[in-house]
Protein backbone atom coordinates (compact mmCIF):
# COMPACT_ATOMS: atom_id res chain seq x y z
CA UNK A 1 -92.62 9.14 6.46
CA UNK A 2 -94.41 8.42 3.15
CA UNK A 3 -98.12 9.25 2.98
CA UNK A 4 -100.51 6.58 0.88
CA UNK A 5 -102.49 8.25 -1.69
CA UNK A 6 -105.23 5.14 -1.55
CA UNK A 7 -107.32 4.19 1.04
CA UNK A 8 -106.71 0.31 1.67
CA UNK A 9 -110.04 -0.12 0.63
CA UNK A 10 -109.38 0.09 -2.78
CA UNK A 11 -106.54 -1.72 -2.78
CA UNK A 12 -106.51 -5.04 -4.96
CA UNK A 13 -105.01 -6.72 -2.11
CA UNK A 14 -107.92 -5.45 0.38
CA UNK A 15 -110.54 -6.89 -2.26
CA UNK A 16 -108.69 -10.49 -2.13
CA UNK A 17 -107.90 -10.70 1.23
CA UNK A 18 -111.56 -10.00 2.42
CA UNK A 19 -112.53 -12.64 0.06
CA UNK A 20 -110.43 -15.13 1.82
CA UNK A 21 -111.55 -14.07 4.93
CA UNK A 22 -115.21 -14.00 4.21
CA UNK A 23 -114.86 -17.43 2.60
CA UNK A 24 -112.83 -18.57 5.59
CA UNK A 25 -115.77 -17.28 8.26
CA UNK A 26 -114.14 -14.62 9.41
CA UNK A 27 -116.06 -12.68 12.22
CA UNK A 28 -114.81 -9.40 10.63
CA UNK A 29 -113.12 -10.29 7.57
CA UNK A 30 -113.64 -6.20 6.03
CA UNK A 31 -111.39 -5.38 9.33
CA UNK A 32 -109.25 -7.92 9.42
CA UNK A 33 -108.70 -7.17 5.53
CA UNK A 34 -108.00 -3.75 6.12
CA UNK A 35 -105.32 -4.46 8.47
CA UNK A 36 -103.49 -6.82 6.20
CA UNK A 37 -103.59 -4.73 3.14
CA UNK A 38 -102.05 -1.63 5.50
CA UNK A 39 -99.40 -4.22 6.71
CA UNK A 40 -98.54 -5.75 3.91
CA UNK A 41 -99.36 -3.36 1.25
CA UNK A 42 -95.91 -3.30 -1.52
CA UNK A 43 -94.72 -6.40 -0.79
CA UNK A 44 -93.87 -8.85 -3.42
CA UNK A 45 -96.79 -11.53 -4.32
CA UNK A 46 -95.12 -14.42 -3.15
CA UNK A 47 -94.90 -12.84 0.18
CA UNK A 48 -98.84 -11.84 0.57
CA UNK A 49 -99.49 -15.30 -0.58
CA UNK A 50 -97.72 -16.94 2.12
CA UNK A 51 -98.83 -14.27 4.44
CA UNK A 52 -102.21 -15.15 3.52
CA UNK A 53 -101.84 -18.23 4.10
CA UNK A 54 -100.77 -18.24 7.64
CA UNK A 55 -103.57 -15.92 8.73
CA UNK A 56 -105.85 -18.07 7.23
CA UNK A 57 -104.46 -20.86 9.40
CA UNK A 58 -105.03 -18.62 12.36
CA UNK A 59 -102.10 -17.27 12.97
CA UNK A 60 -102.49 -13.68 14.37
CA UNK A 61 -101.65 -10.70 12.30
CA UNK A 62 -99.17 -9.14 14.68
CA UNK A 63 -96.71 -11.95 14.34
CA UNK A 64 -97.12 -12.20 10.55
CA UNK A 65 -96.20 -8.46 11.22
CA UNK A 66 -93.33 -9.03 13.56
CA UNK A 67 -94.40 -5.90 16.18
CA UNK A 68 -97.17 -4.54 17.70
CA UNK A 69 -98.00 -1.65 19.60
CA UNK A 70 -98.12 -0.67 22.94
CA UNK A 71 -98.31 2.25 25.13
CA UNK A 72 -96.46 5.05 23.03
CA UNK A 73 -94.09 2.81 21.54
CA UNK A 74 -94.00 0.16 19.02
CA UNK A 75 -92.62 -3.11 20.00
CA UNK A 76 -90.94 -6.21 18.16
CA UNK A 77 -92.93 -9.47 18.38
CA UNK A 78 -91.98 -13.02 17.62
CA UNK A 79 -93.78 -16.34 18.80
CA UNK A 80 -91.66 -16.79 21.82
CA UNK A 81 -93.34 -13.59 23.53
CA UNK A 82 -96.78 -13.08 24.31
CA UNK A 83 -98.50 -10.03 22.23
CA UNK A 84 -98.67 -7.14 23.95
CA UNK A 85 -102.30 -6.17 25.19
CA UNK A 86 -104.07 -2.60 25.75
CA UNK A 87 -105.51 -4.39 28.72
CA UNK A 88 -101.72 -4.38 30.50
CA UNK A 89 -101.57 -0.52 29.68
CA UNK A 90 -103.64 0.07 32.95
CA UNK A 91 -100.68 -1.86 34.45
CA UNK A 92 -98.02 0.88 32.80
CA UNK A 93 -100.82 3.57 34.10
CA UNK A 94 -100.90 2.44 37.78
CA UNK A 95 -97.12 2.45 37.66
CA UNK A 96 -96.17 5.20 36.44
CA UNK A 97 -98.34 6.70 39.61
CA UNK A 98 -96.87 4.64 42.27
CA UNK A 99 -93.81 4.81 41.06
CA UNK A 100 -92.73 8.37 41.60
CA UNK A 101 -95.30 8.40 44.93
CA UNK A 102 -93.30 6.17 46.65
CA UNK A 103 -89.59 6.99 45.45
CA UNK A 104 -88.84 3.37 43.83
CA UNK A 105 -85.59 3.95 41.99
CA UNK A 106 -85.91 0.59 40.00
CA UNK A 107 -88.27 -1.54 38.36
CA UNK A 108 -88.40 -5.15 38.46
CA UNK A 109 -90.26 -7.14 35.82
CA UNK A 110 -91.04 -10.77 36.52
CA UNK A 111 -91.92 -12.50 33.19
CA UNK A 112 -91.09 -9.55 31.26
CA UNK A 113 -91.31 -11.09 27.78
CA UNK A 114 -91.15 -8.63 24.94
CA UNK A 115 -90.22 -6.24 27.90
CA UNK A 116 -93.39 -3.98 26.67
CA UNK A 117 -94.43 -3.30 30.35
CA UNK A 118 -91.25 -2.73 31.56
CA UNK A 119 -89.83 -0.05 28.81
CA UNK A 120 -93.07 1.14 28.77
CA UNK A 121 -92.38 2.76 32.45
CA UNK A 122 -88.75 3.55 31.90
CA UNK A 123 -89.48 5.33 28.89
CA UNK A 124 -91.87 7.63 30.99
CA UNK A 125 -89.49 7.67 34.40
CA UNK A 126 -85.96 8.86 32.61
CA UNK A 127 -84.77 8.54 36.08
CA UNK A 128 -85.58 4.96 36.90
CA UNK A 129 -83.80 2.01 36.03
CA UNK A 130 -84.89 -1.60 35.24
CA UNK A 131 -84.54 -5.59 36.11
CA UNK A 132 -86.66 -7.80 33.35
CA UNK A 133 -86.50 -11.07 34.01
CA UNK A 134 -87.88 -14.17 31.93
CA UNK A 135 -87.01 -17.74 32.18
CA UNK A 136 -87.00 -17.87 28.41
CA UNK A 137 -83.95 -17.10 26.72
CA UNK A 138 -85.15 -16.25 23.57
CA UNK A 139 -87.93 -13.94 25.37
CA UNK A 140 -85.11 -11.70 27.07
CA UNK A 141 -83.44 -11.41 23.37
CA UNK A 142 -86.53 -10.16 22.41
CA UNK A 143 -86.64 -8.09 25.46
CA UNK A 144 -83.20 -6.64 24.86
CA UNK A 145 -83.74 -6.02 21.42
CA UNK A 146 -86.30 -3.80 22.03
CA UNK A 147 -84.74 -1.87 24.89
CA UNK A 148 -82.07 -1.47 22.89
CA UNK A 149 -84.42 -0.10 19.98
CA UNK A 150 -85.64 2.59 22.61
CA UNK A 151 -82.23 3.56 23.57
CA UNK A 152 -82.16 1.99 27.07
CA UNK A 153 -79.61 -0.39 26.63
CA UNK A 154 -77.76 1.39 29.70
CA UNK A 155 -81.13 1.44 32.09
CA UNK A 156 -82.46 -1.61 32.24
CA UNK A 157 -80.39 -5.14 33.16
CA UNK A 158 -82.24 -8.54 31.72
CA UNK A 159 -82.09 -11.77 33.87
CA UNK A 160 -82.61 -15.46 32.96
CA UNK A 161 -84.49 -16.91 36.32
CA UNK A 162 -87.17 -18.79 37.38
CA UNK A 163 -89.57 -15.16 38.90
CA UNK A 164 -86.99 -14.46 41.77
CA UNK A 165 -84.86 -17.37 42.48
CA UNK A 166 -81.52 -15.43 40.16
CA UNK A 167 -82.34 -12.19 41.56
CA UNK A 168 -80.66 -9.64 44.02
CA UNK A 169 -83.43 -7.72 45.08
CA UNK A 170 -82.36 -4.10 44.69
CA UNK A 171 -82.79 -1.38 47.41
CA UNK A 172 -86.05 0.79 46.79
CA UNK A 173 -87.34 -1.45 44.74
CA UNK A 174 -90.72 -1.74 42.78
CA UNK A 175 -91.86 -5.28 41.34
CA UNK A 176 -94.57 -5.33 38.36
CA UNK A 177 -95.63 -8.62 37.31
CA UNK A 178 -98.54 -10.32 34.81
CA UNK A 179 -97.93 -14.19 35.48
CA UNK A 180 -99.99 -16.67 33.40
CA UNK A 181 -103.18 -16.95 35.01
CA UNK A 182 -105.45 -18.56 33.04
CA UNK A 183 -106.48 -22.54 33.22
CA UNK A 184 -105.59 -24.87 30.90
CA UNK A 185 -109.32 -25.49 30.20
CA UNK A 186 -110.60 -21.98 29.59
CA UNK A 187 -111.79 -20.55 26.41
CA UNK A 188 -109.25 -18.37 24.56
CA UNK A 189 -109.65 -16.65 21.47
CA UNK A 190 -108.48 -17.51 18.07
CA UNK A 191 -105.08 -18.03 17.38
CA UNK A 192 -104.14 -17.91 21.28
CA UNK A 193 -103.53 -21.53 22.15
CA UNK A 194 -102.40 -22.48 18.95
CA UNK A 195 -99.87 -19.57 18.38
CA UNK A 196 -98.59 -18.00 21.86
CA UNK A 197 -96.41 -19.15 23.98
CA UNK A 198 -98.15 -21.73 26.88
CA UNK A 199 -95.88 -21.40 29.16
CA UNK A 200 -96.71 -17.76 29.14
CA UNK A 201 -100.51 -18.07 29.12
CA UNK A 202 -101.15 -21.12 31.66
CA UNK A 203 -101.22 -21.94 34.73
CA UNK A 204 -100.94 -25.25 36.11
CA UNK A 205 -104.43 -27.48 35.71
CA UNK A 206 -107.39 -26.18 38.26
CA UNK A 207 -104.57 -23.27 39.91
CA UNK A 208 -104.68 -20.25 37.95
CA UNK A 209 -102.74 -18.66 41.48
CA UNK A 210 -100.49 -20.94 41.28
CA UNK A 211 -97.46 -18.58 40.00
CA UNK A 212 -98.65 -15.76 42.39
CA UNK A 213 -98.57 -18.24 45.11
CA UNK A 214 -94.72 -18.53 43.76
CA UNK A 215 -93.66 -15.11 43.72
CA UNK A 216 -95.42 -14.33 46.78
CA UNK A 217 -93.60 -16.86 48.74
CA UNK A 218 -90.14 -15.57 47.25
CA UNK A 219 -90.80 -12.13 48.39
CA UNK A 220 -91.44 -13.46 51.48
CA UNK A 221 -88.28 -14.67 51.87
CA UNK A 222 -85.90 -12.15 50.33
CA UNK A 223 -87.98 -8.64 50.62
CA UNK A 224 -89.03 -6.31 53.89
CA UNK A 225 -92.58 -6.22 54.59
CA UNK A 226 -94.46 -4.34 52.71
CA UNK A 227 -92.56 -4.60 49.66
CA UNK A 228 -94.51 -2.80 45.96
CA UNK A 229 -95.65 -5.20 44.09
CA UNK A 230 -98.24 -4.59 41.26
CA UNK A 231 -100.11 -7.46 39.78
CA UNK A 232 -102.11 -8.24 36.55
CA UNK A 233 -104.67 -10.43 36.85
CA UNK A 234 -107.81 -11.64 36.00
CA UNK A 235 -111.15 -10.03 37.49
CA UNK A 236 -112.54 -13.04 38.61
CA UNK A 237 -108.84 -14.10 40.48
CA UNK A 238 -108.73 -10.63 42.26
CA UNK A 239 -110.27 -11.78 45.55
CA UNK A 240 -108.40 -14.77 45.71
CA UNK A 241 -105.58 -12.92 45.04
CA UNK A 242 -105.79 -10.60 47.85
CA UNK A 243 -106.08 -13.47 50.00
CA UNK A 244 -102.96 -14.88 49.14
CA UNK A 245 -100.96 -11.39 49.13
């Protein structure tokens, strides 16, 4: 590992970017500059320039940077997966408690995108194995690339399917799940709606429960009573939530 001599503060390329970022009304452009010059200190002009000029469109920095990090591990990015949050760690957290407490001996991940939540918890349970599942094709490549990055290739089995409707339940199972919950019309912040994947962000208009309501209503019909199942979701969708469940 190489060690940087120079603070990216006084780096040329800090001192330019935080120009354009000031200039562009940036809230933070001396952070946001910071990151970019650590990303993207080295590379060749006409790569920063064109890098520049996507984050000034709004793009966000972690898929100019192709990864991002989560958990204890760092994790490859592209537009057709969401990126990953340190909200969703409390997710991994809650897991990785359950998990052994109640004996699951595999994980199933229902939208598992970049597969960040998923090899997050088999990375930290070397003796459970793992179902992601993602009706996006290019999602589970990302997803497999990643587990294969991490060296569990042989641990974890990727699925194309609508939340359950492609899926054998396995015995002793454990289901972890963030759907998109949030309405078409809410605020998001920069970048979001322009950049990430919608059909991994929103729910249908005025029914942010609506893809609960769906996987609820599969495990009803294919899993005992009682069956684990750990949700993200939104503070102000908990209650309803609990309803539903």
């Amino acid at each position: 590992m190489s060690v940087r001599s120079h603070s990216p503060e006084s780096s040329p390329l800090y001192e330019k970017a935080r120009a354009l970022f000031t200039s562009a009304g940036f809230e933070t452009p001396e952070l946001e500059a910071r990151f970019f010059a650590e990303a993207f200190a080295g590379r060749e002009e006409e790569t920063v320039q064109k890098l520049l000029r996507r984050r000034l469109a709004g793009e966000p920095l972690a898929y100019l940077e192709g990864a991002r990090g989560f958990w204890k591990h760092e994790f490859q990015i592209s537009p057709d997966v969401l990126i990953p949050r340190p909200d969703s760690e409390v997710l991994v957290e809650w897991a990785l408690e359950l998990i052994p407490a109640l004996g699951a001996g595999t994980v199933l991940d229902l939208g598992t995108g970049s597969g960040c939540l998923l090899l997050s918890i088999l990375s930290d349970l070397p003796d459970v194995a793992g179902i992601g599942v993602d009706l996006s094709p290019s999602a589970l490549e990302v997803a497999r690339e990643n587990g294969d990055r991490l060296g569990l290739t042989e641990r974890v089995q990727w699925i194309q399917s609508s939340w359950l409707e492609e899926v054998r339940l396995p015995e002793n199972a454990f289901l972890v799940a963030n759907p998109p919950y949030i309405d078409p019309k809410e605020k998001v912040g920069p970048g979001v709606r322009e950049y990430e994947p919608h059909q991994a962000l929103f729910s249908p208009p005025e029914d942010p429960l609506a893809f609960y309501r769906a996987i609820l209503q599969q495990l009803a019909e294919v899993a005992p009573s009682g069956f684990p199942t750990l949700f993200e979701v939104g503070a102000q969708r908990m209650e309803g939530l609990c309803a539903l469940a």
